[in-house]
Protein backbone atom coordinates (compact mmCIF):
# COMPACT_ATOMS: atom_id res chain seq x y z
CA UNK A 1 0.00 0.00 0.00
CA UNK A 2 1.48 3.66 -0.58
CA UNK A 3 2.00 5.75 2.13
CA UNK A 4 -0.13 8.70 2.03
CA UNK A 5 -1.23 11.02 4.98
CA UNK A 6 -4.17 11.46 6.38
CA UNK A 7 -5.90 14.72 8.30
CA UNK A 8 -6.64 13.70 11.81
CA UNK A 9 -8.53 15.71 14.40
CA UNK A 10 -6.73 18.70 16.24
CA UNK A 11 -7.11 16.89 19.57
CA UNK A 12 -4.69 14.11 18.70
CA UNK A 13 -1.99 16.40 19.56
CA UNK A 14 -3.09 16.09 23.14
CA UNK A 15 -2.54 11.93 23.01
CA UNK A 16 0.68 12.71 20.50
CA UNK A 17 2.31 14.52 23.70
CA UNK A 18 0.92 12.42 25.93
CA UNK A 19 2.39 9.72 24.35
CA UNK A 20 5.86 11.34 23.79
CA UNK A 21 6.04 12.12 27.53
CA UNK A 22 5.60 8.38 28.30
CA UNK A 23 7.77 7.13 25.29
CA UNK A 24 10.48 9.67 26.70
CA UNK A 25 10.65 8.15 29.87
CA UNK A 26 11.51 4.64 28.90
CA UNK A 27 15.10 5.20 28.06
CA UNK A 28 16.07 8.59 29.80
CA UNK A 29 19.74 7.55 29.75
CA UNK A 30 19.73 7.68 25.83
CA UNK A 31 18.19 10.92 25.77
CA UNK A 32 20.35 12.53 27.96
CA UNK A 33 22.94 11.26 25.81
CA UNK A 34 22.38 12.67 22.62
CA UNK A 35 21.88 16.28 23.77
CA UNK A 36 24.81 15.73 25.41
CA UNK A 37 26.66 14.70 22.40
CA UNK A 38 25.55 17.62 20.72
CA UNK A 39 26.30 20.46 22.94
CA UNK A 40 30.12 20.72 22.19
CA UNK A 41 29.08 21.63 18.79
CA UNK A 42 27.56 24.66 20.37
CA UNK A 43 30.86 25.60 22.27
CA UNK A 44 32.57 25.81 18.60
CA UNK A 45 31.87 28.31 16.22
CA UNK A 46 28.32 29.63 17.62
CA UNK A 47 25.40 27.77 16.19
CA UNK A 48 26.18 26.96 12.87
CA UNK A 49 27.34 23.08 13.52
CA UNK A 50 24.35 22.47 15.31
CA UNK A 51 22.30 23.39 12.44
CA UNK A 52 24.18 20.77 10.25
CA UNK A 53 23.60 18.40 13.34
CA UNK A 54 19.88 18.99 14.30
CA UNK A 55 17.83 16.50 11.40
CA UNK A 56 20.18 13.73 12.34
CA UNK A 57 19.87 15.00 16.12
CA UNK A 58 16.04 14.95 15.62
CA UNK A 59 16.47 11.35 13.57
CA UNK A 60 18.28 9.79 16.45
CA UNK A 61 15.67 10.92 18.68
CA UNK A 62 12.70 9.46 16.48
CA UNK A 63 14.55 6.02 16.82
CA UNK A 64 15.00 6.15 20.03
CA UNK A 65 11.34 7.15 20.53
CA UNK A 66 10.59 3.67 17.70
CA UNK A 67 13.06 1.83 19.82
CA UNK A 68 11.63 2.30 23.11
CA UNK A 69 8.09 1.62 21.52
CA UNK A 70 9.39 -1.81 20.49
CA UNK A 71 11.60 -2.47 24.08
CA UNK A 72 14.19 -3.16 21.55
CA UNK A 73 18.20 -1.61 21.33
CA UNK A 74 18.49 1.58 20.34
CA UNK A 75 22.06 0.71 18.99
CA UNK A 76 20.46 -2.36 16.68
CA UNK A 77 17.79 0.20 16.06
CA UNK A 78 20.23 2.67 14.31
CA UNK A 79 22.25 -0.11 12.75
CA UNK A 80 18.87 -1.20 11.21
CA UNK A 81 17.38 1.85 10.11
CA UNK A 82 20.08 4.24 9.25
CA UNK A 83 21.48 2.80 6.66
CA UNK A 84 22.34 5.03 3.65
CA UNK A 85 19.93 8.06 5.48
CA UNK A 86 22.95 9.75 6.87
CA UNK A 87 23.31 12.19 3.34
CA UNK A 88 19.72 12.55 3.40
CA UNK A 89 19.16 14.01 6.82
CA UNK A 90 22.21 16.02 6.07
CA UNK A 91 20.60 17.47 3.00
CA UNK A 92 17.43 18.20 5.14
CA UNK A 93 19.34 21.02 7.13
CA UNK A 94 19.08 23.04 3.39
CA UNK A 95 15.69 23.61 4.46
CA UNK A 96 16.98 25.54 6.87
CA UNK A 97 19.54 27.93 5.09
CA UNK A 98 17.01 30.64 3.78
CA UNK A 99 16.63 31.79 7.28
CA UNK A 100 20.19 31.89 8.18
CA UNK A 101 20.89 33.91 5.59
CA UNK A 102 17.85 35.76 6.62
CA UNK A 103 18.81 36.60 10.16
CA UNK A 104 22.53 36.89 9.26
CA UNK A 105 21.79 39.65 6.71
CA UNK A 106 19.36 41.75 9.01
CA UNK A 107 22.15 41.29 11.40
CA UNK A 108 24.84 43.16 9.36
CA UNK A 109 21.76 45.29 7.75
CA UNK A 110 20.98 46.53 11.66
CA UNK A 111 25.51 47.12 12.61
CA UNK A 112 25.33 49.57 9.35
CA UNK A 113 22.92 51.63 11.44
CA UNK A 114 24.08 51.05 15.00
CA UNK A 115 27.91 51.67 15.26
CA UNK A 116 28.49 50.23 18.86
CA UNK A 117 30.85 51.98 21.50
CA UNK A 118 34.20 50.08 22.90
CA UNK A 119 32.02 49.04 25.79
CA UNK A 120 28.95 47.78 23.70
CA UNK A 121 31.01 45.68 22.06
CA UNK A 122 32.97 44.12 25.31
CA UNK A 123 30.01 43.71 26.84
CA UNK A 124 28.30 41.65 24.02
CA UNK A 125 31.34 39.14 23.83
CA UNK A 126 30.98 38.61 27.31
CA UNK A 127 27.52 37.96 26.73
CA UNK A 128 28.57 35.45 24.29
CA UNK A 129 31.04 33.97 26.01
CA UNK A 130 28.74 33.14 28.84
CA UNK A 131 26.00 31.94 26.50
CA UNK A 132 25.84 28.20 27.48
CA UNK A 133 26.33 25.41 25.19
CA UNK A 134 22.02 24.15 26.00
CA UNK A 135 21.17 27.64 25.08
CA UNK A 136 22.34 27.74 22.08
CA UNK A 137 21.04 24.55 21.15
CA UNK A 138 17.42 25.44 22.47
CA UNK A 139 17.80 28.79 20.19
CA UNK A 140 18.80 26.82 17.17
CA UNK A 141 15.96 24.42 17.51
CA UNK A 142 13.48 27.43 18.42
CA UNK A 143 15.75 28.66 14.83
CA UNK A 144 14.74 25.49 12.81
CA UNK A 145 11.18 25.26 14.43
CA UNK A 146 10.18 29.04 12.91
CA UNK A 147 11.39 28.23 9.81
CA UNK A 148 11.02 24.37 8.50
CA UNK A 149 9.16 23.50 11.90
CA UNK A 150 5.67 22.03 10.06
CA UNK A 151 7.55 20.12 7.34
CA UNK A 152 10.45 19.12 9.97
CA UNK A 153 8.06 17.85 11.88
CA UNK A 154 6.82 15.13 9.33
CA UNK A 155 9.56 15.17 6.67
CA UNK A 156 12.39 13.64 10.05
CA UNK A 157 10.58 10.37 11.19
CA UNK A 158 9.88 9.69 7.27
CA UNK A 159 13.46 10.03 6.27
CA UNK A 160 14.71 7.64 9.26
CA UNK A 161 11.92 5.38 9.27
CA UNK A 162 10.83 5.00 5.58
CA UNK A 163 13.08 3.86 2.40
CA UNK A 164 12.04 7.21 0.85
CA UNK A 165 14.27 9.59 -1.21
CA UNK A 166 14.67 12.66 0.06
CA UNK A 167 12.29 14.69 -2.68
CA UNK A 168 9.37 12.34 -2.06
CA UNK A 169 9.53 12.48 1.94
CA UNK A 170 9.61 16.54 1.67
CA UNK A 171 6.16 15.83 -0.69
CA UNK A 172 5.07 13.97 1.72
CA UNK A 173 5.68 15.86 4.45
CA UNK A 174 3.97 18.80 2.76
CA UNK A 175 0.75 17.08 2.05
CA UNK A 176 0.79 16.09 5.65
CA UNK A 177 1.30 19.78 6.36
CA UNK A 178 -1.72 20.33 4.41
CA UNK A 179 -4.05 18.01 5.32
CA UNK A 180 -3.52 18.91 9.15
CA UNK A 181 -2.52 23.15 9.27
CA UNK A 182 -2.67 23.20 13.07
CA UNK A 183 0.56 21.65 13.15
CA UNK A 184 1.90 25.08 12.02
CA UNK A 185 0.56 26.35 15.90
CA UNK A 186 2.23 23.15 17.53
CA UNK A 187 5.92 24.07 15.90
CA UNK A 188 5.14 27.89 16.44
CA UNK A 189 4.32 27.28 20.12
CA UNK A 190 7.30 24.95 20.81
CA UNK A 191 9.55 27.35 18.66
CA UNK A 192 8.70 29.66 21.70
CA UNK A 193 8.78 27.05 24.58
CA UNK A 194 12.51 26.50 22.94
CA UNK A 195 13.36 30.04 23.45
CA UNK A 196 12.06 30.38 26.67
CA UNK A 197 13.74 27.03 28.21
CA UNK A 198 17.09 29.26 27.49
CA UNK A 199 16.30 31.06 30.78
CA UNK A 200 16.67 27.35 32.37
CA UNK A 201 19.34 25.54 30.53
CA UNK A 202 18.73 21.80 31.60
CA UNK A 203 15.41 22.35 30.14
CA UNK A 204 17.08 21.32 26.62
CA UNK A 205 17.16 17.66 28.08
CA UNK A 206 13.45 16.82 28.40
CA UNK A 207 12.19 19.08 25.65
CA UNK A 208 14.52 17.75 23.37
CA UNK A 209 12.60 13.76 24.12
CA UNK A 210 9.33 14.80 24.81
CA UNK A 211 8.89 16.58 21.38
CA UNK A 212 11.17 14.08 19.32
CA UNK A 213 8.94 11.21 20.81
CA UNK A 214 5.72 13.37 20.05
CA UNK A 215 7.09 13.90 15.95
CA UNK A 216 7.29 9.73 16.26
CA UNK A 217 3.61 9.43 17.86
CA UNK A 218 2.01 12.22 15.31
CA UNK A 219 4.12 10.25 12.51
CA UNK A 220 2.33 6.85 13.28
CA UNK A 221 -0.87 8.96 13.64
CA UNK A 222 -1.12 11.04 10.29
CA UNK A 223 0.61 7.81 8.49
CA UNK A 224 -0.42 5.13 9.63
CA UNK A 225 -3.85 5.76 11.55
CA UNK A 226 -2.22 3.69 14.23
CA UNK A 227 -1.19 4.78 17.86
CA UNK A 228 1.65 3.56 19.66
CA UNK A 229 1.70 0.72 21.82
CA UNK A 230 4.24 0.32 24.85
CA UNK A 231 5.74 -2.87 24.22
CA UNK A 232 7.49 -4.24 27.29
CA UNK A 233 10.39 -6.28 26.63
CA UNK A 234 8.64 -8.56 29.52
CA UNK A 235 5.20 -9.24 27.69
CA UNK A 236 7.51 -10.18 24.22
CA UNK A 237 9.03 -13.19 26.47
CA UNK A 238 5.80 -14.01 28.20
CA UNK A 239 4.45 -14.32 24.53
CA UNK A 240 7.59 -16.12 23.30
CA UNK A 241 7.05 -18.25 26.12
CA UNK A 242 3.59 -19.13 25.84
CA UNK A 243 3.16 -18.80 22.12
CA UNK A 244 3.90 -23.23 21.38
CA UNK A 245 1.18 -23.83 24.07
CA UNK A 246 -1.11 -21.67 22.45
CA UNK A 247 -0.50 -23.90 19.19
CA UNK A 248 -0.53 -26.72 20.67
């Protein structure tokens, strides 16, 4: 059967986060993990590695969120899935270059206007200096969430879960778009929840899994019609364990 989305209600996103904040508990470790991988990237040259980093940031995260779903590794889980996708998430972070180039040239357009004293500008490197390496992840995901956020949303889980080139899961992720417009409020709202969390830095932690495990849970929704079920990796050897009785 083809994958196509579907429009679903407005209140799924209630049982999509719902579902993320459950899914994000089941491996916390993991989670902590790969913001933690990513924040020296923030410490080196500003933001601009982490916005070559966040779709395969954002793609680990959806496995994870499949991964825990299943009770299965998350390391077999990437082995399995990731295969060739690497280039493709890479070329996702495109998407994302129009507004760089946006907010980098009314940055110089505003210094042409605003010639700052010795002071100004010894002040503002100190702010920079002190700008921690969470904060400027949460502002490049608040970044990404303004500008690509509704196709992100979709277009991630369908590049690391689906064999999909990379033209056909940005269609795709447009006609999901489409069929469900509200989802340009959920990105705008967390775009903002991202900036705010800067005033808390360990706030980048579970933001970061609740809303990659929610992209996974409205993924399966608008996809597949299905929602997700919390395997336990005790109920699969109950079943492996009772399933020759049952045949018998």
């Amino acid at each position: 059967m083809q994958l196509q989305p579907r429009p679903v209600p407005a209140r799924h996103i209630l049982h999509w986060f719902a579902d993320g904040l459950r899914l994000s508990t089941r491996q916390p470790l993991w989670f902590v993990m790969l913001v933690a991988t990513a924040l020296p990237a923030g410490m080196l040259l500003a933001a601009m590695p982490l916005f070559l980093l966040l779709p395969s940031l954002l793609g680990c995260g959806v496995l994870l969120a499949f991964s825990s779903e299943q009770a299965s590794s998350f390391l077999a889980t990437v082995a399995g899935q990731c295969r060739g996708k690497a280039l493709r998430l890479l070329a996702a972070t495109l998407l994302a270059a129009p507004a760089v180039f946006f907010i980098a040239s009314l940055l110089l357009f505003g210094a042409q206007f605003d010639e700052p004293s010795p002071a100004q500008t010894a002040a503002a490197t100190q702010s920079i200096l002190s700008f921690e390496p969470a904060d400027i992840l949460l502002v490049t995901l608040f970044l990404w969430f303004v500008a690509v956020g509704p196709i992100l949303w979709f277009m991630v889980p369908l590049l690391v879960l689906e064999t999909l080139p990379l033209k056909i899961a940005f269609a795709l992720a447009l006609k999901a778009c489409l069929h469900n417009l509200y989802i340009a409020m959920v990105t705008s709202t967390l775009a903002l929840v991202f900036l705010a969390g800067i005033n808390i830095s360990i706030s980048a932690f579970p933001l970061y899994a609740i809303v990659v495990c929610a992209m996974y849970a409205s993924y399966r929704d608008v996809f597949y019609g299905e929602a997700i079920k919390m395997a336990t990796a005790a109920s699969k050897t109950v079943a492996t364990l009772t399933a020759p009785e049952n045949t018998g």
